[in-house]
C-alpha atoms as a PDB file:
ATOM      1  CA  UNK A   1     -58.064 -30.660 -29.056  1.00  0.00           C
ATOM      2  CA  UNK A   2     -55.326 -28.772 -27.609  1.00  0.00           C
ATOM      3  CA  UNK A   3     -53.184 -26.684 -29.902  1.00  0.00           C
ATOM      4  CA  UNK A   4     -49.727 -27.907 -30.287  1.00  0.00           C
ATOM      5  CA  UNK A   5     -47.017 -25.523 -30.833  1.00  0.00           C
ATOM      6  CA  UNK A   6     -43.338 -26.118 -32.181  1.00  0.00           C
ATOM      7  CA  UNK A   7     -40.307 -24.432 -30.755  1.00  0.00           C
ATOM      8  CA  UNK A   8     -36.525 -24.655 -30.256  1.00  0.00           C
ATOM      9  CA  UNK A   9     -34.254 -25.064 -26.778  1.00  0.00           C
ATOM     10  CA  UNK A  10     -30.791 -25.145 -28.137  1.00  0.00           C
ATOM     11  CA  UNK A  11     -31.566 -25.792 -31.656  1.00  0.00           C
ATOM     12  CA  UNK A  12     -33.650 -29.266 -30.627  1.00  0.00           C
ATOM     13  CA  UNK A  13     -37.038 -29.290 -31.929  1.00  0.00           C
ATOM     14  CA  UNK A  14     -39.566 -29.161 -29.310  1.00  0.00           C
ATOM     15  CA  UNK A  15     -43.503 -29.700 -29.140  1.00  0.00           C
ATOM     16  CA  UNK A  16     -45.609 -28.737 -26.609  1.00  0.00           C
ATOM     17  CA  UNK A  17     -49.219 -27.170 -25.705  1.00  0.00           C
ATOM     18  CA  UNK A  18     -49.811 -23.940 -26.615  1.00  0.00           C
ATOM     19  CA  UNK A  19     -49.510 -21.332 -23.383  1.00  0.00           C
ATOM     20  CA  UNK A  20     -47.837 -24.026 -21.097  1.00  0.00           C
ATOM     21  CA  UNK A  21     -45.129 -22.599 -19.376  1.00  0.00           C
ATOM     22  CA  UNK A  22     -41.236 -23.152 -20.677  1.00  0.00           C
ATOM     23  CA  UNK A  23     -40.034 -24.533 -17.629  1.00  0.00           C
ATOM     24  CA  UNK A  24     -43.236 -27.555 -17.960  1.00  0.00           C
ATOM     25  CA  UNK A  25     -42.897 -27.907 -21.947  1.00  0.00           C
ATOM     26  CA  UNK A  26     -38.932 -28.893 -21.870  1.00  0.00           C
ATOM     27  CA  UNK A  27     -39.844 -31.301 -19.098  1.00  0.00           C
ATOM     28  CA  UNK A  28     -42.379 -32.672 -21.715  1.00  0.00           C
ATOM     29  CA  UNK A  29     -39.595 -33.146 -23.955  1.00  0.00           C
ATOM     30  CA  UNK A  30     -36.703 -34.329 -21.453  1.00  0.00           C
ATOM     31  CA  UNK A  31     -35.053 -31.169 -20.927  1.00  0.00           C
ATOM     32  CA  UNK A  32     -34.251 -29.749 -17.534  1.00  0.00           C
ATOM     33  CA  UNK A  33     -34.496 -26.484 -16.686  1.00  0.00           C
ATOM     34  CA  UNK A  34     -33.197 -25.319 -12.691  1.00  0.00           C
ATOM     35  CA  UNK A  35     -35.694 -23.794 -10.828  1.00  0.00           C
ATOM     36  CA  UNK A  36     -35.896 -22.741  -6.943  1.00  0.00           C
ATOM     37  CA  UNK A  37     -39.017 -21.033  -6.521  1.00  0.00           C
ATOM     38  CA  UNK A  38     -41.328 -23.041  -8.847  1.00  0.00           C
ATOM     39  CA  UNK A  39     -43.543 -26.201  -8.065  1.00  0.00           C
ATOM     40  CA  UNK A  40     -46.329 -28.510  -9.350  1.00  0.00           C
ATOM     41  CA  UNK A  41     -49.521 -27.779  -9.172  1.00  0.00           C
ATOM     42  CA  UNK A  42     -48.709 -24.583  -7.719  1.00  0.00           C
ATOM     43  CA  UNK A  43     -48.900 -20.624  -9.698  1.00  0.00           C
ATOM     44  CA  UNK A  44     -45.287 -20.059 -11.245  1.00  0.00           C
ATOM     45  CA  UNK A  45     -44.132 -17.172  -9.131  1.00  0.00           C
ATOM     46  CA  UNK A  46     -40.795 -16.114 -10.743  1.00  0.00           C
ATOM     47  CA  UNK A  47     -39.081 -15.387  -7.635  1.00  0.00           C
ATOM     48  CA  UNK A  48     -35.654 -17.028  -8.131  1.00  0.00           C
ATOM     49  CA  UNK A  49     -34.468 -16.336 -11.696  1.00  0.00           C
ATOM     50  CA  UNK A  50     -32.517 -19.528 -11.553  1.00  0.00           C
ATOM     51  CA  UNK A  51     -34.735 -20.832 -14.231  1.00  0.00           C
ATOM     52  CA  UNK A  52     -33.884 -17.281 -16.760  1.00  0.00           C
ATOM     53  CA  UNK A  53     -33.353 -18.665 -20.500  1.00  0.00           C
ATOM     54  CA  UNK A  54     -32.805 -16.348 -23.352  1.00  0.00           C
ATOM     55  CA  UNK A  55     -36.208 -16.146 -25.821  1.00  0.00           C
ATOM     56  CA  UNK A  56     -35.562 -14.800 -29.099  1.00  0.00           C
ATOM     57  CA  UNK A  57     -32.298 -13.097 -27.418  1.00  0.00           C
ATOM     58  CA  UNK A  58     -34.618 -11.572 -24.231  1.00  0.00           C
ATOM     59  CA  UNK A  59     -33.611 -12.807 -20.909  1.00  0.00           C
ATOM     60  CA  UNK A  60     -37.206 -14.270 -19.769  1.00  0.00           C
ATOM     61  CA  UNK A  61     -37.796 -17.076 -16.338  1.00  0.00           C
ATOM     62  CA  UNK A  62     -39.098 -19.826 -17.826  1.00  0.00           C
ATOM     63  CA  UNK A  63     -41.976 -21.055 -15.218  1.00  0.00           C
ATOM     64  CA  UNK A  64     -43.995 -17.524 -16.293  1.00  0.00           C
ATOM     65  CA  UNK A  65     -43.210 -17.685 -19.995  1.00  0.00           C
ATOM     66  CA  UNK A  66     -45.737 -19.481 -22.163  1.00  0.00           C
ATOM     67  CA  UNK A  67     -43.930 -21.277 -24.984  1.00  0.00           C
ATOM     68  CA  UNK A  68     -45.329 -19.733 -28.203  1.00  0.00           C
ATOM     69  CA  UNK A  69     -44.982 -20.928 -31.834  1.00  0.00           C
ATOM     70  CA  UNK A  70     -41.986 -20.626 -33.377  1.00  0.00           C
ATOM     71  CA  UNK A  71     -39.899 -19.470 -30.322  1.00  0.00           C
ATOM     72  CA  UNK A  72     -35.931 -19.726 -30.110  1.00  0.00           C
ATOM     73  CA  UNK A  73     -34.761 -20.874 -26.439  1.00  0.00           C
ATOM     74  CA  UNK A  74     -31.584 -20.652 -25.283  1.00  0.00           C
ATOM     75  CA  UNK A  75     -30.620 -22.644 -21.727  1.00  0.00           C
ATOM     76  CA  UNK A  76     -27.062 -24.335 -21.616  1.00  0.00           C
ATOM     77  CA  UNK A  77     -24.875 -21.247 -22.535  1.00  0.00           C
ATOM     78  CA  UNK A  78     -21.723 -20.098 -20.875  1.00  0.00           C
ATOM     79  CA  UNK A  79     -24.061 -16.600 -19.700  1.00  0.00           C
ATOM     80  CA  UNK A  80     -26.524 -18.317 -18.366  1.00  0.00           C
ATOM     81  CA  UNK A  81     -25.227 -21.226 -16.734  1.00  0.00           C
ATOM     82  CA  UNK A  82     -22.726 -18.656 -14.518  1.00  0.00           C
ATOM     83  CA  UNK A  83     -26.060 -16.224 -14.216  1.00  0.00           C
ATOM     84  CA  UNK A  84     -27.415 -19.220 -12.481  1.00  0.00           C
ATOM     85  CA  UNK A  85     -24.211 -19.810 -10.631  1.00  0.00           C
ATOM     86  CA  UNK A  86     -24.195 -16.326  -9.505  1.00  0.00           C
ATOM     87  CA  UNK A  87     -27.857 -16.851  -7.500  1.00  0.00           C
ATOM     88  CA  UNK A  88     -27.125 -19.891  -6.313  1.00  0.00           C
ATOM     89  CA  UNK A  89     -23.910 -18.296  -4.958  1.00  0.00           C
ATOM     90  CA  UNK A  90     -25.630 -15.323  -3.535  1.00  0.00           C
ATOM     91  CA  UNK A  91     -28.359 -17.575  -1.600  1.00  0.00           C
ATOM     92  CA  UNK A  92     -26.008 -19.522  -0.079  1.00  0.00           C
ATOM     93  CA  UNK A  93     -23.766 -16.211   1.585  1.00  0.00           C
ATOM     94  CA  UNK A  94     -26.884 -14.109   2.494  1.00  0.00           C
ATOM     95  CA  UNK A  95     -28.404 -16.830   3.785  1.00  0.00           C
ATOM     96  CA  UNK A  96     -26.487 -18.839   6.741  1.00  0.00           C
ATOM     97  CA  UNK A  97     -26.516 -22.655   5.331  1.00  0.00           C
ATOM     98  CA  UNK A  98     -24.796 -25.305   7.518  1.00  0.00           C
ATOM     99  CA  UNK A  99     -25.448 -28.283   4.835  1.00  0.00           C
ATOM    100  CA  UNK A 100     -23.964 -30.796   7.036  1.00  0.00           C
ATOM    101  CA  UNK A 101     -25.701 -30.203  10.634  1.00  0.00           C
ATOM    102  CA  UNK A 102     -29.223 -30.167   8.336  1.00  0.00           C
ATOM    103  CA  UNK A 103     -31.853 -32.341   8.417  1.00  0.00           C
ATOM    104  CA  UNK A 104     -32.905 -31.705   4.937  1.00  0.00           C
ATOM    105  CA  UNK A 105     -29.231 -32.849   3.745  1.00  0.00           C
ATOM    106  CA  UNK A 106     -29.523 -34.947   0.551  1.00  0.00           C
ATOM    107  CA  UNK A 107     -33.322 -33.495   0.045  1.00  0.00           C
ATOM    108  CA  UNK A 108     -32.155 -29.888  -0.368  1.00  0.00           C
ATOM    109  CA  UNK A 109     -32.849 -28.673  -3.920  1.00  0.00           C
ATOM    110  CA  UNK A 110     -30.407 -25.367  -3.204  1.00  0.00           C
ATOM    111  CA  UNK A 111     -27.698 -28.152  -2.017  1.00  0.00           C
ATOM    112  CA  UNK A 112     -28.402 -29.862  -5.317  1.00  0.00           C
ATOM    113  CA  UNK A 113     -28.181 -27.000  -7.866  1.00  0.00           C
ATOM    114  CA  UNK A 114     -25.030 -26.042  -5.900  1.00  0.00           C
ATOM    115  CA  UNK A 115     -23.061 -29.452  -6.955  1.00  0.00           C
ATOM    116  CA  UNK A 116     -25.096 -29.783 -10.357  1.00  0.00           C
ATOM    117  CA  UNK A 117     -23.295 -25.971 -11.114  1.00  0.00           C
ATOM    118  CA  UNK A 118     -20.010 -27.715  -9.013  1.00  0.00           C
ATOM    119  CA  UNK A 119     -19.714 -24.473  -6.730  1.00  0.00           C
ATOM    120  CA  UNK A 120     -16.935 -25.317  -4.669  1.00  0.00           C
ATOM    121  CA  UNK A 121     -16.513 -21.843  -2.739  1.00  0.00           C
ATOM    122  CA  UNK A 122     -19.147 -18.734  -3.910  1.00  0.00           C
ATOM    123  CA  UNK A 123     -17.533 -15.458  -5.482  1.00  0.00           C
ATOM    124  CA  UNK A 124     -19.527 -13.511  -3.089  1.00  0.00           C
ATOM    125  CA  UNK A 125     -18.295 -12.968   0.724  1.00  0.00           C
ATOM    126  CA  UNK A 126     -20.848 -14.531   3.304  1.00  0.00           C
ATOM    127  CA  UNK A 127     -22.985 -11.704   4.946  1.00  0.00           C
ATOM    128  CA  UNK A 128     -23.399 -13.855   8.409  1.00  0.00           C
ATOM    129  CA  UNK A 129     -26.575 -12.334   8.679  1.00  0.00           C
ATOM    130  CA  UNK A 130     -28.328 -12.494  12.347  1.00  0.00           C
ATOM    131  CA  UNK A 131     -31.337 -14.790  12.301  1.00  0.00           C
ATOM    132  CA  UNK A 132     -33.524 -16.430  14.653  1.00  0.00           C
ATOM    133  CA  UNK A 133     -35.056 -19.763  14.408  1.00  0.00           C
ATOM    134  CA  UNK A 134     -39.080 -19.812  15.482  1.00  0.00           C
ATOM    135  CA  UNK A 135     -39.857 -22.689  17.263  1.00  0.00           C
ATOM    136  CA  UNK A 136     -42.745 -21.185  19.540  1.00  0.00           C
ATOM    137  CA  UNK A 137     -45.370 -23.458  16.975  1.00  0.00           C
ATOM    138  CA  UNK A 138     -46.384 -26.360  18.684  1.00  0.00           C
ATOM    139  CA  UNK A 139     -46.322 -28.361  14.965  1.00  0.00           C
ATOM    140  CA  UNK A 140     -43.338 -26.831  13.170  1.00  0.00           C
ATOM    141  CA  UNK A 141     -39.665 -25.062  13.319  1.00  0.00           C
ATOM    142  CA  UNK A 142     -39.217 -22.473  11.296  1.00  0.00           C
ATOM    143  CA  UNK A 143     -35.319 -21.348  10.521  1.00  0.00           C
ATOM    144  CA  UNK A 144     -35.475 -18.093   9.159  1.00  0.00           C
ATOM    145  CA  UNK A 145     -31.054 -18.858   8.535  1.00  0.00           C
ATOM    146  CA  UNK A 146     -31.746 -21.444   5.843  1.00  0.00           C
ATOM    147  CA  UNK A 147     -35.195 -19.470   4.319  1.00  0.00           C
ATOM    148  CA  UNK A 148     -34.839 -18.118   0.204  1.00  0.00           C
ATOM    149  CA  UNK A 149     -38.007 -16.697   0.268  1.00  0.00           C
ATOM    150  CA  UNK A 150     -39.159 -18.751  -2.847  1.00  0.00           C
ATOM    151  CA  UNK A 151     -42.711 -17.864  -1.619  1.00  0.00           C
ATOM    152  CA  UNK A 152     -43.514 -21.820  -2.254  1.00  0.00           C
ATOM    153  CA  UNK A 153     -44.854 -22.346   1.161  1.00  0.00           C
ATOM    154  CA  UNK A 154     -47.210 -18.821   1.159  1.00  0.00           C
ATOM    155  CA  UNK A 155     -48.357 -20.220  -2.790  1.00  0.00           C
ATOM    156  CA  UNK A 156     -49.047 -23.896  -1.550  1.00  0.00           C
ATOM    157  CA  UNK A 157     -50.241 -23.701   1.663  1.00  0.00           C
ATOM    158  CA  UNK A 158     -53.959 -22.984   1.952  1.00  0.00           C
ATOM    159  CA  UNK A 159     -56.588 -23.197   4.023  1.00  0.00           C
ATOM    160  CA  UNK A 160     -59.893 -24.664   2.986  1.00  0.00           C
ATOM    161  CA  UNK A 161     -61.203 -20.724   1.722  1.00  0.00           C
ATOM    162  CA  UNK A 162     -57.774 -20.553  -0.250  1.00  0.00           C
ATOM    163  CA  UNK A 163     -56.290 -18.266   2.089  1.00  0.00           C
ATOM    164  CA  UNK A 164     -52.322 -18.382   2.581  1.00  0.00           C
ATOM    165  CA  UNK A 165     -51.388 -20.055   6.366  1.00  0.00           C
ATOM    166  CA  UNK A 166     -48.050 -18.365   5.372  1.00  0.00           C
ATOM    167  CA  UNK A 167     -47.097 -15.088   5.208  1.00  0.00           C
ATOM    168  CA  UNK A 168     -44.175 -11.933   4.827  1.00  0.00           C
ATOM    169  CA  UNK A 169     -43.700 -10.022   7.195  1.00  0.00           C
ATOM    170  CA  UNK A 170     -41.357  -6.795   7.378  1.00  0.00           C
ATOM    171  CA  UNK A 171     -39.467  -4.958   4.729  1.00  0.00           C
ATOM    172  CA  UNK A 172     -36.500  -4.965   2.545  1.00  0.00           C
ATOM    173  CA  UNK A 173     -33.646  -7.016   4.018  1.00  0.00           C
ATOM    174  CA  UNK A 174     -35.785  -7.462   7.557  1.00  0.00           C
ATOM    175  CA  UNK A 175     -38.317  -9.493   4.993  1.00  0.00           C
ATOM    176  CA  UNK A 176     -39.940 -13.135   6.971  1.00  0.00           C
ATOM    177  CA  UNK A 177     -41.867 -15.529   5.969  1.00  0.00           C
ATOM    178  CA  UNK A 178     -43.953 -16.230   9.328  1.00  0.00           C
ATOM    179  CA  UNK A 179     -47.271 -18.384   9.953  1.00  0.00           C
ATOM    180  CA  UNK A 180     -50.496 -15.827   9.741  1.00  0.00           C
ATOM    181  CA  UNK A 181     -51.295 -14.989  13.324  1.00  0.00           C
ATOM    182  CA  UNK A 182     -54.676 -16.549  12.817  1.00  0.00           C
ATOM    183  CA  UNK A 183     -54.575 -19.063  10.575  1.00  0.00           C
ATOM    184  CA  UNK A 184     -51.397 -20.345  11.766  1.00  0.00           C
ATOM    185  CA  UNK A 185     -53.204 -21.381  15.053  1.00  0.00           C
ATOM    186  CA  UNK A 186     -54.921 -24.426  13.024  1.00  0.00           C
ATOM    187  CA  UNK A 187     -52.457 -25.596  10.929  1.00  0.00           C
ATOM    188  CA  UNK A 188     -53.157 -29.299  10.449  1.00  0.00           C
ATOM    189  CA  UNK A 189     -50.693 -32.201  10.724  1.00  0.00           C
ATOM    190  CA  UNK A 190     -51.413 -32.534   6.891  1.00  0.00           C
ATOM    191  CA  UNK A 191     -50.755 -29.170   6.249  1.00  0.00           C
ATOM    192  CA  UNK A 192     -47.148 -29.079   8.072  1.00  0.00           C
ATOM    193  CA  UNK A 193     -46.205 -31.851   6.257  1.00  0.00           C
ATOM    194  CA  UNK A 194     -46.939 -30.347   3.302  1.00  0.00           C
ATOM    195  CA  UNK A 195     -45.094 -27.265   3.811  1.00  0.00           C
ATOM    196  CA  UNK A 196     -42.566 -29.163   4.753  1.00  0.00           C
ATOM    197  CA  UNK A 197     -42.153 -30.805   1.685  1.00  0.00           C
ATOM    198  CA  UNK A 198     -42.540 -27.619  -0.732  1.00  0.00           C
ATOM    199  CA  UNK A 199     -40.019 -26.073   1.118  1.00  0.00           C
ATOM    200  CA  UNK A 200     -36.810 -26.259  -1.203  1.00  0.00           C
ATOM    201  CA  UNK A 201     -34.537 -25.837   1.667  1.00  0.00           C
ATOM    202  CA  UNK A 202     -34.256 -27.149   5.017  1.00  0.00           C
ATOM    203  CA  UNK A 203     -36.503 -23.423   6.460  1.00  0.00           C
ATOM    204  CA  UNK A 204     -39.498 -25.580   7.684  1.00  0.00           C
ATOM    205  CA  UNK A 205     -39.120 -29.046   9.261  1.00  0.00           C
ATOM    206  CA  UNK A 206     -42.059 -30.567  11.021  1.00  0.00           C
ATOM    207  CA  UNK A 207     -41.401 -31.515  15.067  1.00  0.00           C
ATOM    208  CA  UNK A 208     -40.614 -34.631  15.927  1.00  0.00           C
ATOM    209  CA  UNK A 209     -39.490 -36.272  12.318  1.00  0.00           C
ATOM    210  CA  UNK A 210     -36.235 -35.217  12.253  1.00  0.00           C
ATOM    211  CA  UNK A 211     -33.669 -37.218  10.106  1.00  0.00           C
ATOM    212  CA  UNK A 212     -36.256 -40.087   8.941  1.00  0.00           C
ATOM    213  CA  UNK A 213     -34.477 -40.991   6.111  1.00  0.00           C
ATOM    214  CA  UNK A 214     -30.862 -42.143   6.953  1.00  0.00           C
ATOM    215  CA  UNK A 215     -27.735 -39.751   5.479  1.00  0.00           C
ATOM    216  CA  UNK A 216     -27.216 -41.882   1.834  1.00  0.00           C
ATOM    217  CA  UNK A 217     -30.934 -43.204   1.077  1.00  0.00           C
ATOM    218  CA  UNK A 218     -32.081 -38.903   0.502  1.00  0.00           C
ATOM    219  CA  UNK A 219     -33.708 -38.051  -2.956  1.00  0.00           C
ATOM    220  CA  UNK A 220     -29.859 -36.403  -4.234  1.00  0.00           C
ATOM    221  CA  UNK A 221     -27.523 -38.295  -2.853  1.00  0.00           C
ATOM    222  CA  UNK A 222     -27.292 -40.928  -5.611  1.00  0.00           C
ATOM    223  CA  UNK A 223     -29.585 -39.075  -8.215  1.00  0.00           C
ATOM    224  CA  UNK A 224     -27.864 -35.799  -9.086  1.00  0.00           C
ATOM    225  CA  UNK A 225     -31.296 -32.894  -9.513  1.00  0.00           C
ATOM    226  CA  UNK A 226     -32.673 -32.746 -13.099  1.00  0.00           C
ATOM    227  CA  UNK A 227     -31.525 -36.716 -14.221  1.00  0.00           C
ATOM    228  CA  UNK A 228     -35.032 -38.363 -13.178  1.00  0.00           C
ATOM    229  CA  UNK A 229     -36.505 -35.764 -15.959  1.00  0.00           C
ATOM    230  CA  UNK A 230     -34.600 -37.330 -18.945  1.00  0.00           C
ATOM    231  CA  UNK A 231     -34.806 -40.922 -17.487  1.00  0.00           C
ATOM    232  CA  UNK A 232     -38.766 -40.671 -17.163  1.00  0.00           C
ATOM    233  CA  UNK A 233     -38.520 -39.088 -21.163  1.00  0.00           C
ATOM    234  CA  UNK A 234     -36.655 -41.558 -22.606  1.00  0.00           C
ATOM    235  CA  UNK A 235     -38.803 -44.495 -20.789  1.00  0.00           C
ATOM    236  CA  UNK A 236     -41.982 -42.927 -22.266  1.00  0.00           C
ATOM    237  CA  UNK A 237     -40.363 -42.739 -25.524  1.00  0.00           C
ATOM    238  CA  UNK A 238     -39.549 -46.429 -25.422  1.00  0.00           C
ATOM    239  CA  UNK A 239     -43.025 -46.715 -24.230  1.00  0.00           C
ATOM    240  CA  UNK A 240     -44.199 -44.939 -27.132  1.00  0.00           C
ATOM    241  CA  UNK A 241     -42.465 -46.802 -29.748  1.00  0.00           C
ATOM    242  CA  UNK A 242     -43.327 -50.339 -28.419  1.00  0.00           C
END
C-alpha cells in the first residue's frame, strides 16, 4: 500500500501519496493551484512559475515538488498571488495576444488566469514583438504571437518511438517552438488534435475547425479556471460519506 503523507496548504490539513507532486496532491484535496506549463499525464516541466508556493518559507513550483511529510505550504498570500500576477502580466506584453479576434477565446487557460487574478491593464509596457504565423503545414497553424513556450506540446506530443514532433528552435529571445523537420512531415490527424488541445493558448489550432464551439458555450466562459477542482472534491466527499 501506498504511503500516505500529511501536510499543510494554508494551515488546512492535507493527505496525500507520498512523492506526488504539490500541484496533484491539493487537487486531491480540493485545492487549486494555477499552473501554465503543467498537464496530465504529461512530465511536470516547471517552465511557468505560475504555480510557485512557499515550502517551509522556500519559494518552490509546485508540479516538480513532491509533497513530503510534515511540509508547511503556503499558496493564497498577498506575495504570491501578485508574483503570479506579475507572469501572467509579462506573458501577455511579450507576447502579442488579441483575445477577442482568437479562436481559442473562452478555452484559453492564460485568458483565464488573467480574469481569475482580475488584471485589468498589466504593469509592464507591451514589447509588440515581430512574429510570424507558420501556416506552410498542410494540418496545422502555428502563431508564434500567441506561443508561451510552456513546452506542453514538445512534452506531449510523441511519435510512436517517444520522440518529440515538436521542437525549439533558435536562441534567447529568437527562441520557437517549430514542428521537427522530419517528424513533422507525418503528423497524424490524431496527433494535431492533440496538440491542439495541450496547447494552453490559442499558438496551435488545427486547419479547418476553426470556432467549433460558439463564443458563450467555451470551457471559461461560465466556469471561472480552478472551480471544477473544488466542485469534483466536494461531490466525492458527499460520495464518500453516503
Amino acid at each position: 500500500m501506498a504511503k500516505k503523507v500529511t501536510f499543510t496548504i494554508d494551515d488546512k490539513e492535507c493527505t496525500a501519496t507520498a512523492g506526488s507532486f504539490i500541484v496533484d496532491a491539493a487537487r486531491k484535496n480540493g485545492i487549486y493551484i494555477p499552473t501554465l506549463c503543467n498537464y496530465d499525464g504529461v512530465k511536470p516541466a516547471g517552465s511557468c512559475r505560475v504555480c510557485t508556493v512557499k515550502v517551509n518559507k522556500r519559494h518552490l513550483t509546485a508540479c516538480t515538488t513532491p509533497v513530503a511529510e510534515g511540509m508547511e505550504i503556503e499558496l493564497d498570500t498577498a506575495e504570491l498571488n501578485d508574483l503570479r500576477s506579475a507572469v501572467i502580466e509579462l506573458l501577455f506584453t511579450e507576447g502579442n495576444h488579441y483575445c477577442p479576434a482568437c479562436e481559442k477565446s473562452g478555452d484559453c487557460e492564460l485568458q483565464a488566469l488573467a480574469y481569475r487574478f482580475q488584471i485589468m491593464a498589466p504593469r509592464f509596457p507591451f514589447q509588440f514583438n515581430e512574429r510570424d504565423i507558420d501556416a506552410s503545414h498542410p494540418k496545422i497553424y502555428h502563431d508564434h504571437n500567441r506561443c508561451i513556450l510552456c513546452k506542453r506540446c514538445i512534452r506531449a506530443v510523441k511519435d510512436e518511438d517517444g520522440k518529440s514532433i515538436f521542437t525549439f528552435n533558435k536562441r534567447a529571445k529568437k527562441v520557437r517552438i517549430k514542428l521537427d523537420d522530419r517528424l513533422g512531415e507525418a503528423l497524424s490527424d490524431e496527433q494535431a488534435l492533440k496538440a491542439m488541445e495541450v496547447c494552453p493558448v490559442g499558438s496551435i489550432l488545427v486547419k479547418e475547425i476553426g470556432f467549433k464551439t460558439p463564443i458563450g458555450k467555451r470551457k471559461f466562459d461560465k466556469e471561472p479556471i480552478g472551480n471544477k477542482i473544488t466542485k469534483e472534491h466536494l461531490l466525492h466527499k458527499e460520495d464518500y460519506h453516503g
